[in-house]
C-alpha atoms as a PDB file:
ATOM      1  CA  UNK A   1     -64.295 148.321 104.675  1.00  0.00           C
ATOM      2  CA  UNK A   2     -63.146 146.988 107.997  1.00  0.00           C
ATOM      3  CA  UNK A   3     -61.620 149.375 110.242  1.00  0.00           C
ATOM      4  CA  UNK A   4     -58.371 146.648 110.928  1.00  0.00           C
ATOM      5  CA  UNK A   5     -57.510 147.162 107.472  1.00  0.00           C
ATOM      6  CA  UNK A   6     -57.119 151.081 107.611  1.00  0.00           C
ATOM      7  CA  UNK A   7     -55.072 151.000 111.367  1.00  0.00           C
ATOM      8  CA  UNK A   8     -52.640 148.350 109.520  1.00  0.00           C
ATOM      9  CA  UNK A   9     -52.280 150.464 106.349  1.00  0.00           C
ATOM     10  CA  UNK A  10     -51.768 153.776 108.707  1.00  0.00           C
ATOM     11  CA  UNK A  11     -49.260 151.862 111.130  1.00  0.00           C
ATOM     12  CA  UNK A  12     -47.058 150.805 107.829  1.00  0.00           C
ATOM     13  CA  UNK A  13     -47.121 154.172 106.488  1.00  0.00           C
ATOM     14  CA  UNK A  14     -46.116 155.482 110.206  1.00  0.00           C
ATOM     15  CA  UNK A  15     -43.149 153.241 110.490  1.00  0.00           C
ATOM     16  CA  UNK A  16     -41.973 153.813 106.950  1.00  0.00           C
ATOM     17  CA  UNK A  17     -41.915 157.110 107.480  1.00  0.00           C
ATOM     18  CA  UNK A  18     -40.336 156.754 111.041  1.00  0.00           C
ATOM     19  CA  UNK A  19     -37.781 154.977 108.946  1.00  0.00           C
ATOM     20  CA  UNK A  20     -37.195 157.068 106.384  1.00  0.00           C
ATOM     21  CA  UNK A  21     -36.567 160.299 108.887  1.00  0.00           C
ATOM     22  CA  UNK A  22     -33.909 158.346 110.804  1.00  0.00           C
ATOM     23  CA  UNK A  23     -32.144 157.572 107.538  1.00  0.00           C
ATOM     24  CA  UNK A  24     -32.352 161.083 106.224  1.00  0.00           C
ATOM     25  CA  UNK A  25     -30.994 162.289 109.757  1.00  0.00           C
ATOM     26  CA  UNK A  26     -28.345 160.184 110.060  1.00  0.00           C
ATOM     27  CA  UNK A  27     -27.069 160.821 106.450  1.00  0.00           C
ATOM     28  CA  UNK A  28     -27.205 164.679 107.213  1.00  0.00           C
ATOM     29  CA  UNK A  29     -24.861 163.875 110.145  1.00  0.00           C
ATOM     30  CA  UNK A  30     -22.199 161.812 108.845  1.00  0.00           C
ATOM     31  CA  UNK A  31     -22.514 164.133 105.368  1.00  0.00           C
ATOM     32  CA  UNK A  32     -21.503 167.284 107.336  1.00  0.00           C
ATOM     33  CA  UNK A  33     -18.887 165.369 109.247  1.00  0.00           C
ATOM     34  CA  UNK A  34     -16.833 164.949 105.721  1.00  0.00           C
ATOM     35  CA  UNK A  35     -17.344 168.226 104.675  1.00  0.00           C
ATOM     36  CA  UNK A  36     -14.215 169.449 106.970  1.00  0.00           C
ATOM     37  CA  UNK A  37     -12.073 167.201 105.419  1.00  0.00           C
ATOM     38  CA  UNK A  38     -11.305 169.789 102.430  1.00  0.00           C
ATOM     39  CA  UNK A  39      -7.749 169.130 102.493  1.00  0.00           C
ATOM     40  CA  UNK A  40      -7.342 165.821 101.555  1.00  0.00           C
ATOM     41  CA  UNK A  41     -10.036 166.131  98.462  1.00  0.00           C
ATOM     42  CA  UNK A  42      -9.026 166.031  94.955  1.00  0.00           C
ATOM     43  CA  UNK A  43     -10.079 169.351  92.876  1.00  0.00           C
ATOM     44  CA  UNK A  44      -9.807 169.200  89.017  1.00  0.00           C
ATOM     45  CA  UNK A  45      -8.873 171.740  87.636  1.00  0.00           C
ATOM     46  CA  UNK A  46      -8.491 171.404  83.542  1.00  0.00           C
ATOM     47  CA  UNK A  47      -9.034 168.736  81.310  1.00  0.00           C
ATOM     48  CA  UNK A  48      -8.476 168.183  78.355  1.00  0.00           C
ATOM     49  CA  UNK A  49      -8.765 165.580  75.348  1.00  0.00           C
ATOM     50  CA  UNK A  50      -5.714 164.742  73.329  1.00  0.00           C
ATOM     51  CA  UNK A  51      -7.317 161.510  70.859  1.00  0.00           C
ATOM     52  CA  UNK A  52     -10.366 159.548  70.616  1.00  0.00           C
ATOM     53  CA  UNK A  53      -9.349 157.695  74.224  1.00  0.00           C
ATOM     54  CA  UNK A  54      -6.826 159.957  75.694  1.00  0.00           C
ATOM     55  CA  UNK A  55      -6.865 162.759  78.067  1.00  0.00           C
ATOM     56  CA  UNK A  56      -5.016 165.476  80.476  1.00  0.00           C
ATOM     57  CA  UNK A  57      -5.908 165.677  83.630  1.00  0.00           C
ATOM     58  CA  UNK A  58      -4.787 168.570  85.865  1.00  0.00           C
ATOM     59  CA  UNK A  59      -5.514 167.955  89.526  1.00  0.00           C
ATOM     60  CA  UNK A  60      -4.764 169.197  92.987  1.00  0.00           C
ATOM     61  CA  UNK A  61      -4.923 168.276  96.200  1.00  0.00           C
ATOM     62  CA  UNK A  62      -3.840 169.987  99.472  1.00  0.00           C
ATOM     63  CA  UNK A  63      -0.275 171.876  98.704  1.00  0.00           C
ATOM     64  CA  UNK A  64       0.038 169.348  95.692  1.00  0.00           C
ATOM     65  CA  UNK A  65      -0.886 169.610  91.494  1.00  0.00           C
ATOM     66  CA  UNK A  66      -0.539 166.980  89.886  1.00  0.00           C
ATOM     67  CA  UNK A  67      -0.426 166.793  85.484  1.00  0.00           C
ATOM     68  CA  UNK A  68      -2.211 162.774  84.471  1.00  0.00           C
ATOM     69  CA  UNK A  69      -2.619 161.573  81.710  1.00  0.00           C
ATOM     70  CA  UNK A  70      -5.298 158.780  81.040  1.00  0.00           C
ATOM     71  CA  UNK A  71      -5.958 156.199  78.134  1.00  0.00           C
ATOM     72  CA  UNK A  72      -8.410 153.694  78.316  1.00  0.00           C
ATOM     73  CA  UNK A  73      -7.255 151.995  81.784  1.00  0.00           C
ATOM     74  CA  UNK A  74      -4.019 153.282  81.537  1.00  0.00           C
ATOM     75  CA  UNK A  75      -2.800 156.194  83.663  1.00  0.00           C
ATOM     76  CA  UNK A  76       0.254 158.094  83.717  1.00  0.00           C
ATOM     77  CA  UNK A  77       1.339 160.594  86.163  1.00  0.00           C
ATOM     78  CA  UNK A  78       3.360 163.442  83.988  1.00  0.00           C
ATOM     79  CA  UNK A  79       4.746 165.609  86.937  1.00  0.00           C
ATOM     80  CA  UNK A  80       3.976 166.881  90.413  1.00  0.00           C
ATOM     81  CA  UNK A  81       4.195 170.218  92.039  1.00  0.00           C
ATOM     82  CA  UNK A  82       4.468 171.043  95.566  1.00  0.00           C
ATOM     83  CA  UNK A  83       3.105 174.575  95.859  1.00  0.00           C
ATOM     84  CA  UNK A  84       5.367 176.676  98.340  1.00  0.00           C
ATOM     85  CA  UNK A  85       3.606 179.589 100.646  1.00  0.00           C
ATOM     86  CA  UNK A  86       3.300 182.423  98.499  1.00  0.00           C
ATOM     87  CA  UNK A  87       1.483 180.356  96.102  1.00  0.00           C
ATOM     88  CA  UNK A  88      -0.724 178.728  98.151  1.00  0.00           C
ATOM     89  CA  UNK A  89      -1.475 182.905  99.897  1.00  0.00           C
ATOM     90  CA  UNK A  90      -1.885 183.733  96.227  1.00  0.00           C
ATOM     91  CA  UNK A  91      -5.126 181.817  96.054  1.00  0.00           C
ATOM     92  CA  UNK A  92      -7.040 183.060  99.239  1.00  0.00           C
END
């Protein structure tokens, strides 16, 4: 086989996998920048299915729980708890 063939096939491979390692880098960089943010995510705790289509949704966020419920596209917040200090010293 001709030896142009071989140096093409090795210089693709070379700068796919050039490409490849920048992607994977920079996705490890701006992953571990939004892993701080733990604050503002949403954490579910319980769910729960009350029909064929409907369901309870307990969720919190920051200082904040939060009771949904959800039917088909429907959704319905229920109630909404600020936790105060002790509560939130209770869970560390």
């Amino acid at each position: 086989m001709d030896t142009e063939f071989f140096i093409n096939i090795t210089l693709a491979i070379l700068l796919v996998g050039v490409a490849m390692a920048s992607f994977f880098l920079i996705l490890r960089k701006n992953s571990s920048i939004h892993q701080g943010l733990d604050q503002n995510r949403l954490k579910i705790v319980a769910q729960t299915r009350v029909g064929l289509k409907a369901q309870l949704v307990l969720v919190e966020s920051g200082r904040y729980s939060s009771l949904i419920a959800l039917s088909g596209d429907k959704i319905v917040p229920i109630w909404t708890h600020e936790k105060n200090d002790t509560e939130t010293k209770n869970e560390m």
